[in-house]
N, C-alpha and C. Protein backbone atom coordinates (compact mmCIF):
# COMPACT_ATOMS: atom_id res chain seq x y z
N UNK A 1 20.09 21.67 2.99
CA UNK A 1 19.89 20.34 3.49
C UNK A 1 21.25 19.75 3.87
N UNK A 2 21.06 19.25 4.81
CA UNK A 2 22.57 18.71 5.47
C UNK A 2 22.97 17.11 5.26
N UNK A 3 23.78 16.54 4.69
CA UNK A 3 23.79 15.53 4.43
C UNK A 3 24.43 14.59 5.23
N UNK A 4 23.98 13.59 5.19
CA UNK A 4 24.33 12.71 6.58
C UNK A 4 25.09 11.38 6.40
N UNK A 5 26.17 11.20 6.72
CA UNK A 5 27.33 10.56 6.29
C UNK A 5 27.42 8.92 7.13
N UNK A 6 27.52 7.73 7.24
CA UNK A 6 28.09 7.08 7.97
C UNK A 6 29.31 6.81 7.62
N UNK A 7 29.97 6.00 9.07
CA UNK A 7 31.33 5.88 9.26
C UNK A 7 31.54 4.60 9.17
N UNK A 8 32.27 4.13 8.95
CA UNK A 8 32.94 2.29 9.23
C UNK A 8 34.23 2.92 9.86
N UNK A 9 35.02 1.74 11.05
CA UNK A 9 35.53 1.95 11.12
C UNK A 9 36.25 -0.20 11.25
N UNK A 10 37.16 -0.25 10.53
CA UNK A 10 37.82 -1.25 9.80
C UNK A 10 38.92 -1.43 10.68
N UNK A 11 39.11 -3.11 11.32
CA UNK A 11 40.35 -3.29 12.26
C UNK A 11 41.00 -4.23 11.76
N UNK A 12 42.16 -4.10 11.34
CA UNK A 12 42.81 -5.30 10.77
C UNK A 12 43.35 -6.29 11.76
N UNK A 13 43.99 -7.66 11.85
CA UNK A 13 44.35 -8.55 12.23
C UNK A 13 45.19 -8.24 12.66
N UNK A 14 45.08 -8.54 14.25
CA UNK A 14 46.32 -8.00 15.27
C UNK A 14 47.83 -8.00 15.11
N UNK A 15 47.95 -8.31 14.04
CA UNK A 15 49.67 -8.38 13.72
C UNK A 15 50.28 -6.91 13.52
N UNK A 16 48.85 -6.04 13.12
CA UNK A 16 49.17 -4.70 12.53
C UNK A 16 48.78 -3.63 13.84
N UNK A 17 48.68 -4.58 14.93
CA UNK A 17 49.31 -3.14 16.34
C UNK A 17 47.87 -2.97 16.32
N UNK A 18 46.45 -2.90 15.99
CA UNK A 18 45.52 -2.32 16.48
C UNK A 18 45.03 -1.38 15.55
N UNK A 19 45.80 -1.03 14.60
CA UNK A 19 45.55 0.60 13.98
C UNK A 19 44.51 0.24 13.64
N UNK A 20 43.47 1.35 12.77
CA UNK A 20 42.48 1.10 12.71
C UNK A 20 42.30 2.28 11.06
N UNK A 21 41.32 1.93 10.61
CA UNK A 21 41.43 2.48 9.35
C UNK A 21 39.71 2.93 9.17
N UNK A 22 39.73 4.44 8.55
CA UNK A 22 37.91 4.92 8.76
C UNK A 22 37.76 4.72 7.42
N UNK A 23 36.66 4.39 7.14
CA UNK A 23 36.22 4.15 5.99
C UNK A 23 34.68 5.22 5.58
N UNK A 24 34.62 6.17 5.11
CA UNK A 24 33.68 7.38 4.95
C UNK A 24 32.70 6.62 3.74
N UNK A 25 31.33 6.33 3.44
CA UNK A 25 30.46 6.28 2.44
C UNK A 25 29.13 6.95 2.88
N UNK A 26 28.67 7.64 1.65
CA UNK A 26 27.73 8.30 2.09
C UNK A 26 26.22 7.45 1.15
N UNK A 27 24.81 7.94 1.95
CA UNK A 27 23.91 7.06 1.42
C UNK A 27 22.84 8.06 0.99
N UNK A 28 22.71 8.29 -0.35
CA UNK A 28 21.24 9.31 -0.42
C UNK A 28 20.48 9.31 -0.07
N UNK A 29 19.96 10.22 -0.14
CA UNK A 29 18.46 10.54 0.95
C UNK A 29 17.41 9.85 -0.09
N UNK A 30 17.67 9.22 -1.81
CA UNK A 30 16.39 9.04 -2.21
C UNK A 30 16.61 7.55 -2.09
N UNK A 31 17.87 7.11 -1.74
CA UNK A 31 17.93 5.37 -1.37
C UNK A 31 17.16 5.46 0.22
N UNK A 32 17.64 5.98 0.92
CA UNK A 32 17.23 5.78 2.15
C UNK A 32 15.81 5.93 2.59
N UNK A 33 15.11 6.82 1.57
CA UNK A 33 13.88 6.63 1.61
C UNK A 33 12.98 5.83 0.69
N UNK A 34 13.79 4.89 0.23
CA UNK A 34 12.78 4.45 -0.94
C UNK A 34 12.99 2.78 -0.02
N UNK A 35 13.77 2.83 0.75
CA UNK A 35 13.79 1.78 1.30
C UNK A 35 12.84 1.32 2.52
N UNK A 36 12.96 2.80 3.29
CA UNK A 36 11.77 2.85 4.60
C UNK A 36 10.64 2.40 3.68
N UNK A 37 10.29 3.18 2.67
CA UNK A 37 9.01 2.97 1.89
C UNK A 37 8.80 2.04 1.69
N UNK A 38 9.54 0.80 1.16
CA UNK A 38 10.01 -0.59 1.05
C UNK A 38 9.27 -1.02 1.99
N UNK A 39 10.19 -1.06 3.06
CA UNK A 39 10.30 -2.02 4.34
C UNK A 39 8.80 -1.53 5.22
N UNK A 40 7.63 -0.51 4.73
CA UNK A 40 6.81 -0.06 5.46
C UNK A 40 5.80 -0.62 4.62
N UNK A 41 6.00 -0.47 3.32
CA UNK A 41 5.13 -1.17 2.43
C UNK A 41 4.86 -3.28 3.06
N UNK A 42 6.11 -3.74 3.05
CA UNK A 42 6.07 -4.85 3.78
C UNK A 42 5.25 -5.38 4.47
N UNK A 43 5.58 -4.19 5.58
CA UNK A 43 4.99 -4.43 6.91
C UNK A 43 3.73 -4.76 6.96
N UNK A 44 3.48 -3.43 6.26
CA UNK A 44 1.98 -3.35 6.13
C UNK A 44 0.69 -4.41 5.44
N UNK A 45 1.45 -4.97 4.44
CA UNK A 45 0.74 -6.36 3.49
C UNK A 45 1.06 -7.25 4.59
N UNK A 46 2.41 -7.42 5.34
CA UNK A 46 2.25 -9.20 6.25
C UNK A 46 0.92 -8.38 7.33
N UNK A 47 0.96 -7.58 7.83
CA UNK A 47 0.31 -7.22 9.51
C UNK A 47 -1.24 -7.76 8.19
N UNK A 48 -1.90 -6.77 7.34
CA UNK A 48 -3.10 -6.96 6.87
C UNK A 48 -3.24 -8.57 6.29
N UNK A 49 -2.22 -9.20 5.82
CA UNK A 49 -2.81 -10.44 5.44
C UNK A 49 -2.57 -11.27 7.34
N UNK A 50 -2.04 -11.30 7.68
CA UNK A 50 -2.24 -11.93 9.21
C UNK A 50 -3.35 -11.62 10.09
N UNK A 51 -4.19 -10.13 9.84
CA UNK A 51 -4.95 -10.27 10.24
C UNK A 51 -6.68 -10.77 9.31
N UNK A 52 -6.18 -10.93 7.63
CA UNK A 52 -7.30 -11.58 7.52
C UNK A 52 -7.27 -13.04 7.91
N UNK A 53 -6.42 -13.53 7.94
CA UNK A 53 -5.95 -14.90 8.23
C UNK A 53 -7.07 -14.46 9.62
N UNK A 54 -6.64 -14.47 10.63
CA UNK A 54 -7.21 -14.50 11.94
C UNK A 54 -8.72 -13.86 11.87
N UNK A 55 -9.03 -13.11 11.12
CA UNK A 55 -10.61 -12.74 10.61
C UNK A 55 -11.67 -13.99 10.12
N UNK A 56 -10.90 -14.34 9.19
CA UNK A 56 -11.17 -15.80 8.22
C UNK A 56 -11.62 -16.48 9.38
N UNK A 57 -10.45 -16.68 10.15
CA UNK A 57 -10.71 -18.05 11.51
C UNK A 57 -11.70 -18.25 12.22
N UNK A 58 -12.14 -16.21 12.69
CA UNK A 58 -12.92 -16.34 13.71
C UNK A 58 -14.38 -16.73 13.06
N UNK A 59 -14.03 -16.14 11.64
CA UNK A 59 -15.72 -16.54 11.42
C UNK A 59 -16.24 -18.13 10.80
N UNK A 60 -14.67 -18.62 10.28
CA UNK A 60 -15.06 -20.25 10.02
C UNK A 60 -15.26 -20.89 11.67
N UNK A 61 -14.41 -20.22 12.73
CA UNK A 61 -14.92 -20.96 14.10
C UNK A 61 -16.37 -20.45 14.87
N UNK A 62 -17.19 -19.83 14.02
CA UNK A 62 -18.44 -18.67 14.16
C UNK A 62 -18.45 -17.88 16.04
N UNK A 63 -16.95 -17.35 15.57
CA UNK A 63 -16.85 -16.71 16.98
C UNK A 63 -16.95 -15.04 16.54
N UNK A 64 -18.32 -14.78 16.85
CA UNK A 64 -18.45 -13.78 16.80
C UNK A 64 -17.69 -12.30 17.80
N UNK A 65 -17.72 -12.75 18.69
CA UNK A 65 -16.90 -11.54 19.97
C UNK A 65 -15.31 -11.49 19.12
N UNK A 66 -14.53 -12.29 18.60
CA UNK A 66 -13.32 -12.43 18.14
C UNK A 66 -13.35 -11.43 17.29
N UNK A 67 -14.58 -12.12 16.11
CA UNK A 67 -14.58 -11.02 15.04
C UNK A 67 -14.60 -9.90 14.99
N UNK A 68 -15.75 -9.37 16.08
CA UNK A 68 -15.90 -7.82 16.31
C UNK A 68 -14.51 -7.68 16.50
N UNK A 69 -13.88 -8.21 17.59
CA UNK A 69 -12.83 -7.40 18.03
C UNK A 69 -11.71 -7.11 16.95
N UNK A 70 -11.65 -8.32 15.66
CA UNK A 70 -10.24 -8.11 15.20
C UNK A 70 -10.72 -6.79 13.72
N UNK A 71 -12.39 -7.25 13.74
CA UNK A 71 -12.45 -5.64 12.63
C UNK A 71 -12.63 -4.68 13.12
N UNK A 72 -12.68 -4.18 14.27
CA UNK A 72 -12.03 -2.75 14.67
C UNK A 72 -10.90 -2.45 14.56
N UNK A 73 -9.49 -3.89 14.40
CA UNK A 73 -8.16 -3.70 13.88
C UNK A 73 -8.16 -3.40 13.08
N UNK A 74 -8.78 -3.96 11.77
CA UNK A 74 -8.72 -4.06 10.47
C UNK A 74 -9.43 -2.84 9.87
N UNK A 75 -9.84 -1.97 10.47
CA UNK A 75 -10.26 -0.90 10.04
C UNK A 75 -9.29 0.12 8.93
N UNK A 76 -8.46 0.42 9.98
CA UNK A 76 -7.19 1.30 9.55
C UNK A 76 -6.67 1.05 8.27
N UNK A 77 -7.20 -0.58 8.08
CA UNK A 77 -6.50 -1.08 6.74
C UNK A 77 -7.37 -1.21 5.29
N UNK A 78 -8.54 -0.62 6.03
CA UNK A 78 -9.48 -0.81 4.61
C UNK A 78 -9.60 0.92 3.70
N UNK A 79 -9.35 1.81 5.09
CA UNK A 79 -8.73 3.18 4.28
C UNK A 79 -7.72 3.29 2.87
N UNK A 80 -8.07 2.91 1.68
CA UNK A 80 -6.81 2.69 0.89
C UNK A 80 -7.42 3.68 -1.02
């Protein structure tokens, strides 16, 4: 497995000519994925509570065509 590094690269205040200084840190693969997991987990609770919000609506406004349409969205999300 090949490990995958980012770079900084750090410019100090023009008095010092421009030079430039690399700065090497590396990020594990079990941070970096526990974070996607994170940030997907997120996603996924705002998108499903926004669309019961808008579910809720259509049927307190008894708009039925709305409804159909937004639980064919909401499908994907009741798989759990």
């Amino acid at each position: 497995m090949r490990k995958q590094k980012l770079i900084y690269v750090l410019r100090r205040d023009p008095g010092f000519r421009n030079r430039e200084i690399t700065a090497k840190r590396e990020l594990s693969f079990g941070i970096k994925l526990a974070s996607r997991l994170m940030l997907d987990e997120l996603s996924f609770q705002f998108n499903k509570e926004r669309l019961d919000e808008e579910i809720n609506m259509a049927i307190a406004n008894n708009d039925r065509e709305e409804f159909e349409r937004l639980s064919l969205k909401y499908q994907p999300y009741t798989w759990e």
